[in-house]
Protein backbone atom coordinates (compact mmCIF):
# COMPACT_ATOMS: atom_id res chain seq x y z
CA UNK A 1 -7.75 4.11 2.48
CA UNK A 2 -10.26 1.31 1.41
CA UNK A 3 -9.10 0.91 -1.78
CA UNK A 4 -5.78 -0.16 -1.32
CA UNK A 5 -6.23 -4.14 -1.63
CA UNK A 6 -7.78 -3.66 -5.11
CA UNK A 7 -5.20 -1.69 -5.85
CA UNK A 8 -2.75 -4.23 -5.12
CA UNK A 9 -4.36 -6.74 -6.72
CA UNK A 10 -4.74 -4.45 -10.11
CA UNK A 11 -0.95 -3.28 -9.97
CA UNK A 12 0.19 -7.25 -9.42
CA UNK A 13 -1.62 -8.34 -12.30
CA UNK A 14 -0.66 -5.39 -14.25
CA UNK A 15 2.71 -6.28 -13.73
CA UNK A 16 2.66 -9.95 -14.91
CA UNK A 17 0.05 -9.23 -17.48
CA UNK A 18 2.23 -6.50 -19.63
CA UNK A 19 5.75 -8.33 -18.74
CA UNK A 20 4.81 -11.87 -19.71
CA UNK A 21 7.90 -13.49 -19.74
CA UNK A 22 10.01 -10.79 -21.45
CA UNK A 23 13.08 -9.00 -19.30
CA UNK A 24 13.16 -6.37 -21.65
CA UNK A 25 9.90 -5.05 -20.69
CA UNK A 26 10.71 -5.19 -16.80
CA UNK A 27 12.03 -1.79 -16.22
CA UNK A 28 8.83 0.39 -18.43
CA UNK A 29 6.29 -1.79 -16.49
CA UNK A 30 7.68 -1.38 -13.30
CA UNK A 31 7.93 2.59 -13.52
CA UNK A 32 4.45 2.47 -15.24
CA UNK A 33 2.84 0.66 -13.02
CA UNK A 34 4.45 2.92 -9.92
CA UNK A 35 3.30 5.85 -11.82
CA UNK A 36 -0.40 4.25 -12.32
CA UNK A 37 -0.42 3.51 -8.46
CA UNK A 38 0.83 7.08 -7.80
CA UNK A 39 -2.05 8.39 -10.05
CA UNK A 40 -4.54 6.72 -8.34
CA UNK A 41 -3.67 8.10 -4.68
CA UNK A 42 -3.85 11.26 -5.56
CA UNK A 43 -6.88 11.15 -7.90
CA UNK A 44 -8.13 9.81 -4.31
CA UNK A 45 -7.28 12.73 -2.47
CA UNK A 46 -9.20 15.40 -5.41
CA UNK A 47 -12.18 12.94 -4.96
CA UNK A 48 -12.08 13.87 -1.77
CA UNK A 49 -11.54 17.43 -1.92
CA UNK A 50 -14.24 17.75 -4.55
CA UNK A 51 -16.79 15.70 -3.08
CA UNK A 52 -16.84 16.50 0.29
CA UNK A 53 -17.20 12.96 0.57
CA UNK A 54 -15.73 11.17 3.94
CA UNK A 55 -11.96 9.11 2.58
CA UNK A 56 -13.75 6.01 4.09
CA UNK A 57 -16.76 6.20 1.14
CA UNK A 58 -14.48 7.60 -1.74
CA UNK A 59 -11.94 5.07 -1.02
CA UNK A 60 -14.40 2.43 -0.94
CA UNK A 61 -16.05 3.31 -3.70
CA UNK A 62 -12.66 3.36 -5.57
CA UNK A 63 -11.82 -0.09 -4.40
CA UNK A 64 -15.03 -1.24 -5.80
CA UNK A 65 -14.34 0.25 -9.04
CA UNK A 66 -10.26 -0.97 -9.27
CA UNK A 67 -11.66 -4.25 -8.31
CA UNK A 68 -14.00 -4.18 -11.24
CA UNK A 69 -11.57 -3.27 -13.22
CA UNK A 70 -8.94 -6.11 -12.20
CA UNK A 71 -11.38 -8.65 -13.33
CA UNK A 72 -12.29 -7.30 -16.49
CA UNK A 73 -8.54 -7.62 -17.39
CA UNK A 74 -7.85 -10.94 -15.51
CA UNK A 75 -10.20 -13.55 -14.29
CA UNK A 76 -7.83 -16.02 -13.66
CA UNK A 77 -3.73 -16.27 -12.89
CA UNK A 78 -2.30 -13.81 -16.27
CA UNK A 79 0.64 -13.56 -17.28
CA UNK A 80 4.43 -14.77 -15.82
CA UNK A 81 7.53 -12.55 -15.07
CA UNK A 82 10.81 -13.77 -15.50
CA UNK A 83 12.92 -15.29 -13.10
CA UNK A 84 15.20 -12.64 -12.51
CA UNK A 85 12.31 -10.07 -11.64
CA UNK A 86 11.74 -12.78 -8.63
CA UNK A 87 14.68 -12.02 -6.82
CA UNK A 88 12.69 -9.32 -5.56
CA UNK A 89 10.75 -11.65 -3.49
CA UNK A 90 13.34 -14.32 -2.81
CA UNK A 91 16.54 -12.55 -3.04
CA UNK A 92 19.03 -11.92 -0.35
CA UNK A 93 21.37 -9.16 0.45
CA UNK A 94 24.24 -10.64 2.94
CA UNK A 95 21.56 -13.36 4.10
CA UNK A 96 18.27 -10.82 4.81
CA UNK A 97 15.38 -11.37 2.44
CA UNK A 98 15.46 -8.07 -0.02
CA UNK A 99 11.74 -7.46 0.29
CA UNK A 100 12.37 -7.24 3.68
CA UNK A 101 15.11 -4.66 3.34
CA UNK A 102 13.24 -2.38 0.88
CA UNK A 103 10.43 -2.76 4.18
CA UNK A 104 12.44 -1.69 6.99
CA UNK A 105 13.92 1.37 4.07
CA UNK A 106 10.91 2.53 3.59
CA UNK A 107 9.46 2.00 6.89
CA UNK A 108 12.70 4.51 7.95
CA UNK A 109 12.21 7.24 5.50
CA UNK A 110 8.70 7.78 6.21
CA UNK A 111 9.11 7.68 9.97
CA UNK A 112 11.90 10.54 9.26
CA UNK A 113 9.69 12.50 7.41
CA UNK A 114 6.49 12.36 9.66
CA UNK A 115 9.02 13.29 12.44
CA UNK A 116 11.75 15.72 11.10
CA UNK A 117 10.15 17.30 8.48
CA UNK A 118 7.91 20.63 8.08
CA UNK A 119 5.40 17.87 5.88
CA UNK A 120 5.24 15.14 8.82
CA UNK A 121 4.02 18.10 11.69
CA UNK A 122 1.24 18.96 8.54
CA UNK A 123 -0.27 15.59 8.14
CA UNK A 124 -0.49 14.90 11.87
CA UNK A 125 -1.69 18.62 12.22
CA UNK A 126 -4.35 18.13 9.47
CA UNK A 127 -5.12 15.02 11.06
CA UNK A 128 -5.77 16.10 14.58
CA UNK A 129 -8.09 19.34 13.45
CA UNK A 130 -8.66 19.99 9.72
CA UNK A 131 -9.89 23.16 10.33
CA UNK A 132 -7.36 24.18 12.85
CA UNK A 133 -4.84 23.09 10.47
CA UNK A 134 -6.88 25.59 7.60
CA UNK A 135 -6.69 28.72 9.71
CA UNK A 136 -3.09 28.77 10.00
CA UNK A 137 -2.94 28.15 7.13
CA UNK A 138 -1.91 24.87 5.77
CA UNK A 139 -2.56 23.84 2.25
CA UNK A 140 -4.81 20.75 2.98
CA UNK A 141 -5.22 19.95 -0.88
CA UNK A 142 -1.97 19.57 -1.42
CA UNK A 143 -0.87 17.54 1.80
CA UNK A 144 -3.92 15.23 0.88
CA UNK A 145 -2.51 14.50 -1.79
CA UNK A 146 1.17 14.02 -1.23
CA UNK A 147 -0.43 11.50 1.42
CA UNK A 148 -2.67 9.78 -0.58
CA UNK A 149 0.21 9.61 -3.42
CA UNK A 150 2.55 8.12 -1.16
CA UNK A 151 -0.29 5.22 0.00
CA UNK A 152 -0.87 4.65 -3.89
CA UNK A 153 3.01 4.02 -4.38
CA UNK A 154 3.61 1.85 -1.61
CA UNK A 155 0.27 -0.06 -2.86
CA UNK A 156 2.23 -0.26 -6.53
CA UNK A 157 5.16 -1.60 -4.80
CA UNK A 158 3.20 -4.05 -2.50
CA UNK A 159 1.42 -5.33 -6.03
CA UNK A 160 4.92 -5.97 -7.60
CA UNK A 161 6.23 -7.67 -4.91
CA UNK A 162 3.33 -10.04 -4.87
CA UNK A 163 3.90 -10.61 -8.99
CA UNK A 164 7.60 -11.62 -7.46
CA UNK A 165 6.54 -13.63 -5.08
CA UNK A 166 3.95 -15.55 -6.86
CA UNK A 167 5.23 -15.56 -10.24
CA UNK A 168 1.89 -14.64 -12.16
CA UNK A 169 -0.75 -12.07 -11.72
CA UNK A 170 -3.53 -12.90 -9.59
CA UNK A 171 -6.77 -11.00 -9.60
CA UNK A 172 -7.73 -11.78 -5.97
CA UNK A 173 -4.22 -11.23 -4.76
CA UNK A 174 -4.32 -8.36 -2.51
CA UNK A 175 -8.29 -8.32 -1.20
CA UNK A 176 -7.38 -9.67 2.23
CA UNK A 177 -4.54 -6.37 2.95
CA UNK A 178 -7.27 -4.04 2.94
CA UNK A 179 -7.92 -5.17 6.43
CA UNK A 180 -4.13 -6.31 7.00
CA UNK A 181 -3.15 -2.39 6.50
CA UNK A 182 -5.76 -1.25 8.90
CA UNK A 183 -5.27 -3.51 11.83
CA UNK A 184 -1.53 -3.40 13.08
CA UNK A 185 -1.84 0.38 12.19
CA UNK A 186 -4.40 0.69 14.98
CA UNK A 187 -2.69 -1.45 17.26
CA UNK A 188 0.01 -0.02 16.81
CA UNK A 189 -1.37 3.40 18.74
CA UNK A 190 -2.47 5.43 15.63
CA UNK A 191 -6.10 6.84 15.87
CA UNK A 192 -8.57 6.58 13.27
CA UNK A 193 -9.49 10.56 14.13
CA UNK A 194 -6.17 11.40 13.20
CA UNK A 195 -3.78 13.34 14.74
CA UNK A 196 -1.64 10.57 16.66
CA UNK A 197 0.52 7.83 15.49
CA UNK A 198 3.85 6.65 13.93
CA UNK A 199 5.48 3.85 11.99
CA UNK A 200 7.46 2.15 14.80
CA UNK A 201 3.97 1.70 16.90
CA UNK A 202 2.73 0.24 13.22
CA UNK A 203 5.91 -1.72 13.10
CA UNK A 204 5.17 -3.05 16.22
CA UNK A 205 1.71 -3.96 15.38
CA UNK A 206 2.10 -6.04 12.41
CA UNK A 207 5.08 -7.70 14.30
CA UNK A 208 2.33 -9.06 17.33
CA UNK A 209 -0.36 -9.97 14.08
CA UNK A 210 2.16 -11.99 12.96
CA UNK A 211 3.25 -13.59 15.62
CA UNK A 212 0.31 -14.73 16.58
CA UNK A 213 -0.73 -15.85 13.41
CA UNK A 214 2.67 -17.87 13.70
CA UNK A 215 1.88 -19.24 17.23
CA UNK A 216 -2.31 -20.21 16.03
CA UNK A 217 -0.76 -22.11 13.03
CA UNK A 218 1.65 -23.82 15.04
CA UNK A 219 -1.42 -24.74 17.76
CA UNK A 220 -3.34 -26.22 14.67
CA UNK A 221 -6.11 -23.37 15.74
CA UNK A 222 -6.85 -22.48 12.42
CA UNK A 223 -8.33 -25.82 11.30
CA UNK A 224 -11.08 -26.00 13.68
């Protein structure tokens, strides 16, 4: 999913834009703006289905367009939350960050479902052979876009987060995850063809990206 940075960015700004300041309007914006993330996952997944179009051009495409769209509402830093919506980025629950809770929460309940549930054996079915996965007769509509849904909420969350962390909106705000969600996925063991992967391998992969990251900064690498 190419589209997910834009997406990020678009749902961050959202999020500062429409609460500016006010706690009252926390709670609406937040389930709006998870909704609107949602939405666009799964309108992902019937562009797909429609089309015929390969995920990598649709998604793309869609990026381009959220992107687009970002800009026309925010040029610049818009907006401001209020300080207790930024809890969510610096709070602590018994000394371990909360974002970073929510993370590893998440990062459990999907690795559950992918391996426990009847809808984890689907997606890596559909993954491995599409058709395959047709003949016996698995709705791949309908897992595409429970997929694709899920991707669009966690791109949602990612964007409020960022609103937390930052304080303000910022239209360029999530451009450089598009990449950061594709990278530790692969190195974490999951194929691009589909069919094989998991969370902890992802896990695992975003641990070593930032670790090295760590270690180059430390090295003063990055400034020549």
């Amino acid at each position: 999913d190419l589209s997910v940075g834009s997406l990020i960015s678009l749902t961050s700004c959202l999020t500062s834009g429409l609460i500016n300041g006010d706690p009252d309007r926390v709670i609406p914006v937040v389930i709006g703006v998870l909704a609107l993330g949602t939405f666009v996952g799964v309108l992902n997944a019937g562009l797909v289905v429609t089309l015929r179009v390969h995920p990598l051009i649709v998604t793309l495409g869609m990026g381009a367009v959220l992107q687009g769209v970002t800009l026309l509402y925010a040029l610049g830093p818009i907006g401001r939350v209020p300080r207790s919506f930024t809890v969510l980025a610096y709070g602590r629950i018994w000394g371990i960050p909360i974002g970073a809770t929510l993370a590893v929460i998440l990062c459990i309940l999907i690795a559950l479902l992918l391996r426990y549930l009847p809808l984890g054996r689907q997606i890596y079915a559909l993954g491995d052979d599409a058709n395959s996965a047709r003949l016996v007769g698995l709705r791949r509509t309908r897992i595409l876009m429970l997929v694709y849904g899920i991707s669009g909420f966690c791109c949602a969350a990612t964007g409020l987060y960022l609103a937390a962390r930052f304080g303000v909106g910022q239209p360029y705000s999530g451009v450089n995850y598009t990449l950061a969600s594709i990278t530790p996925v692969v190195l974490g063991g999951t194929l691009l063809s589909g069919g094989k992967g998991g969370v902890i391998g992802t896990l695992f992969g975003a641990f070593l990206i930032a670790l090295l990251n760590n270690l180059l900064n430390f090295m003063d690498v990055s400034k020549h």
